[in-house]
Protein backbone atom coordinates (compact mmCIF):
# COMPACT_ATOMS: atom_id res chain seq x y z
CA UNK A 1 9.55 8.83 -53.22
CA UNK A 2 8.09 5.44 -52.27
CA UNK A 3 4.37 4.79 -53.29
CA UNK A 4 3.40 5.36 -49.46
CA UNK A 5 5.00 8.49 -49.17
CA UNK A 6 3.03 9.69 -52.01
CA UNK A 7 -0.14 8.56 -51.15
CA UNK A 8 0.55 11.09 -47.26
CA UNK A 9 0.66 14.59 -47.05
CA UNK A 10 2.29 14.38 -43.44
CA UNK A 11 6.08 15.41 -43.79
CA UNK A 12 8.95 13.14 -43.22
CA UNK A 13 9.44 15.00 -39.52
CA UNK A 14 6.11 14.44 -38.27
CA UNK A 15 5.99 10.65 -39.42
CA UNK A 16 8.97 10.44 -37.58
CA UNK A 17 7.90 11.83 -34.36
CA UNK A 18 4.69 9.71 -34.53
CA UNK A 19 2.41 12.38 -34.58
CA UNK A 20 -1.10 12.15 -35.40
CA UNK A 21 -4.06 15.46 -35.49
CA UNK A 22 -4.46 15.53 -32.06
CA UNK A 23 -0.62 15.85 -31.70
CA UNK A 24 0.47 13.59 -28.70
CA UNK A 25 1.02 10.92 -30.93
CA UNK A 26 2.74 7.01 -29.23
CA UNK A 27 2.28 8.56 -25.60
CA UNK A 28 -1.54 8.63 -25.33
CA UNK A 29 -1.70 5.07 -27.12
CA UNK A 30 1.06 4.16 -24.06
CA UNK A 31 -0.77 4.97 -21.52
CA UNK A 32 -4.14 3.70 -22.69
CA UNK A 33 -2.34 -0.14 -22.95
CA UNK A 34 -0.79 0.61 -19.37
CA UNK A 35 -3.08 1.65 -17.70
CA UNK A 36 -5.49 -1.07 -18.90
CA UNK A 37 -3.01 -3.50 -18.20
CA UNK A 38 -2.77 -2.07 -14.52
CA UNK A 39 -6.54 -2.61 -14.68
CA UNK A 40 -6.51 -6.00 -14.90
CA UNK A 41 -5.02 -7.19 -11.66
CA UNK A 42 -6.49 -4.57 -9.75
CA UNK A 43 -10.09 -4.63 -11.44
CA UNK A 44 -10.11 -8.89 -10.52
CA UNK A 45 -8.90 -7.76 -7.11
CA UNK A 46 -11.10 -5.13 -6.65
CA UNK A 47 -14.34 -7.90 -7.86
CA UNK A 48 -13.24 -10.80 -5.23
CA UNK A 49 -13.02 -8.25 -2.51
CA UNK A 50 -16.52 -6.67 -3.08
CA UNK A 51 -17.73 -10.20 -3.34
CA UNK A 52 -16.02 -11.04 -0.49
CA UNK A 53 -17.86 -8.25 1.27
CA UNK A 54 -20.87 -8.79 -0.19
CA UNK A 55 -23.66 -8.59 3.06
CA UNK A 56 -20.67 -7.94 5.90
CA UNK A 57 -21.26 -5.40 8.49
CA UNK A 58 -20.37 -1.59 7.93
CA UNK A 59 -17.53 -2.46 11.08
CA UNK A 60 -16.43 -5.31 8.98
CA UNK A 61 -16.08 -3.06 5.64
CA UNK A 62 -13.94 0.17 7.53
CA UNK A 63 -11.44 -2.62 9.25
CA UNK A 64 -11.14 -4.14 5.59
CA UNK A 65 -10.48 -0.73 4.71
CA UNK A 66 -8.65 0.63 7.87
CA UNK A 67 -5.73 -2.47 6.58
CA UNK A 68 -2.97 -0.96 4.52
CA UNK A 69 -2.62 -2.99 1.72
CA UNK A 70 -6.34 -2.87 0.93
CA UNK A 71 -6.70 0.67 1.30
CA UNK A 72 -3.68 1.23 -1.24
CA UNK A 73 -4.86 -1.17 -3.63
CA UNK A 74 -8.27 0.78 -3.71
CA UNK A 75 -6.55 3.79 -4.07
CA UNK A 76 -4.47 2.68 -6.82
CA UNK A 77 -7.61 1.10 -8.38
CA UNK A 78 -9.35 4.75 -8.52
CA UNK A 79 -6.43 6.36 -9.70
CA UNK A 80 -5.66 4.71 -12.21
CA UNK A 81 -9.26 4.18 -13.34
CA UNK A 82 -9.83 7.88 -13.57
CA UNK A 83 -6.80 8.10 -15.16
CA UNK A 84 -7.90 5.57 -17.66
CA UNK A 85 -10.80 7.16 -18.27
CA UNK A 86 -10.00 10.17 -18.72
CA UNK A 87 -7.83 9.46 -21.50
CA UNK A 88 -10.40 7.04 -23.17
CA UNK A 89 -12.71 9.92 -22.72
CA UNK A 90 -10.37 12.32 -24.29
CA UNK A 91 -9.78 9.99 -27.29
CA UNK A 92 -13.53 9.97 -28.10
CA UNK A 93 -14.13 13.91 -27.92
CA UNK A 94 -10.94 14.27 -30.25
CA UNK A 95 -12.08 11.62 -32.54
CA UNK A 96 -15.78 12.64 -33.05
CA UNK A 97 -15.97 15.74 -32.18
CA UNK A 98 -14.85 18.25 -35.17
CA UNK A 99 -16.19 21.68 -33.77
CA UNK A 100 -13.51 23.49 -31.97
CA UNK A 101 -15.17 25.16 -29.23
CA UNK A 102 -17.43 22.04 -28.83
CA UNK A 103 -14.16 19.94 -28.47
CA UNK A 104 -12.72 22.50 -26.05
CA UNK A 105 -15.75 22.59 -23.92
CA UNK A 106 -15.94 18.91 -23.46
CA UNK A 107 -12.48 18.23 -23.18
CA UNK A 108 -12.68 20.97 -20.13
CA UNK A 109 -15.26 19.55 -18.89
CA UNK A 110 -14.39 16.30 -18.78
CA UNK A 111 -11.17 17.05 -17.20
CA UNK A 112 -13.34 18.73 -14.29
CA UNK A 113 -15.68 16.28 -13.75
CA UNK A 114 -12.65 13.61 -13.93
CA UNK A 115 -10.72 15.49 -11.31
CA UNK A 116 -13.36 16.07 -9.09
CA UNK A 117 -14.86 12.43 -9.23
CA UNK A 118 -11.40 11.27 -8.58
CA UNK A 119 -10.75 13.64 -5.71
CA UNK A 120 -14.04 13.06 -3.68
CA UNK A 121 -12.87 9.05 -4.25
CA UNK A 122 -9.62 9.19 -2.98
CA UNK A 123 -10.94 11.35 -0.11
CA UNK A 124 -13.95 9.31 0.72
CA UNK A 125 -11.07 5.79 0.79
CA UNK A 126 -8.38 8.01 2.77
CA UNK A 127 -11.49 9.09 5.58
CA UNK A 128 -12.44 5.74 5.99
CA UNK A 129 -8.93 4.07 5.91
CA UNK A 130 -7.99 6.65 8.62
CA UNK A 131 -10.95 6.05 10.76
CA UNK A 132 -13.08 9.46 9.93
């Protein structure tokens, strides 16, 4: 047994898999990098349009909008922001939260609020984008 196998009491099967105590292990720590690498392009596209908008008309906004390619970027820009966040938020509650039914509540709660938020986004983009 090498020193740093004797200094862990996880077994050689879950060092393996990658596993750590809130059991999702390389995935979560995946999509957190993705996702805020997906961030970047879309979060500097997302600033020079608003500040390309800055002071236009409401007409001038929805036919920004009502274009395809601007409506799907802002789509993906939610989505994957909520997405992002969601996780992030997720990480925190696991990490500093010790109380089981504490964690539980806030980790369904969060998911709610996350789901909704993201819904009444996409929604709201999709209205306008379509002319509602």
């Amino acid at each position: 047994m090498t020193v740093d196998n004797a200094r862990t009491l996880r077994t050689p099967l879950a060092r393996v898999r990658g596993l750590g105590s809130a059991h999702h292990g390389a995935g979560a720590w995946w999509t957190m990098r993705l996702t805020s690498l997906a961030l970047v392009p879309l979060g500097a596209w997302f600033v020079v349009s608003v500040i390309s908008l800055a002071g236009a008309p409401l007409s001038e906004v929805r036919a920004w909008l009502g274009s395809p390619i601007q409506a799907t970027l802002l789509l993906l820009t939610l989505a994957v922001t909520f997405h992002h966040s969601h996780h992030g938020v997720q990480e925190i509650v696991e990490d500093y939260i010790h109380v089981k039914g504490v964690k539980m509540a806030v980790l369904i709660a969060s998911g709610f609020v996350h789901v909704l938020l993201a819904a009444l986004s996409l929604f709201s983009v999709l209205k306008i984008a379509f002319g509602g």
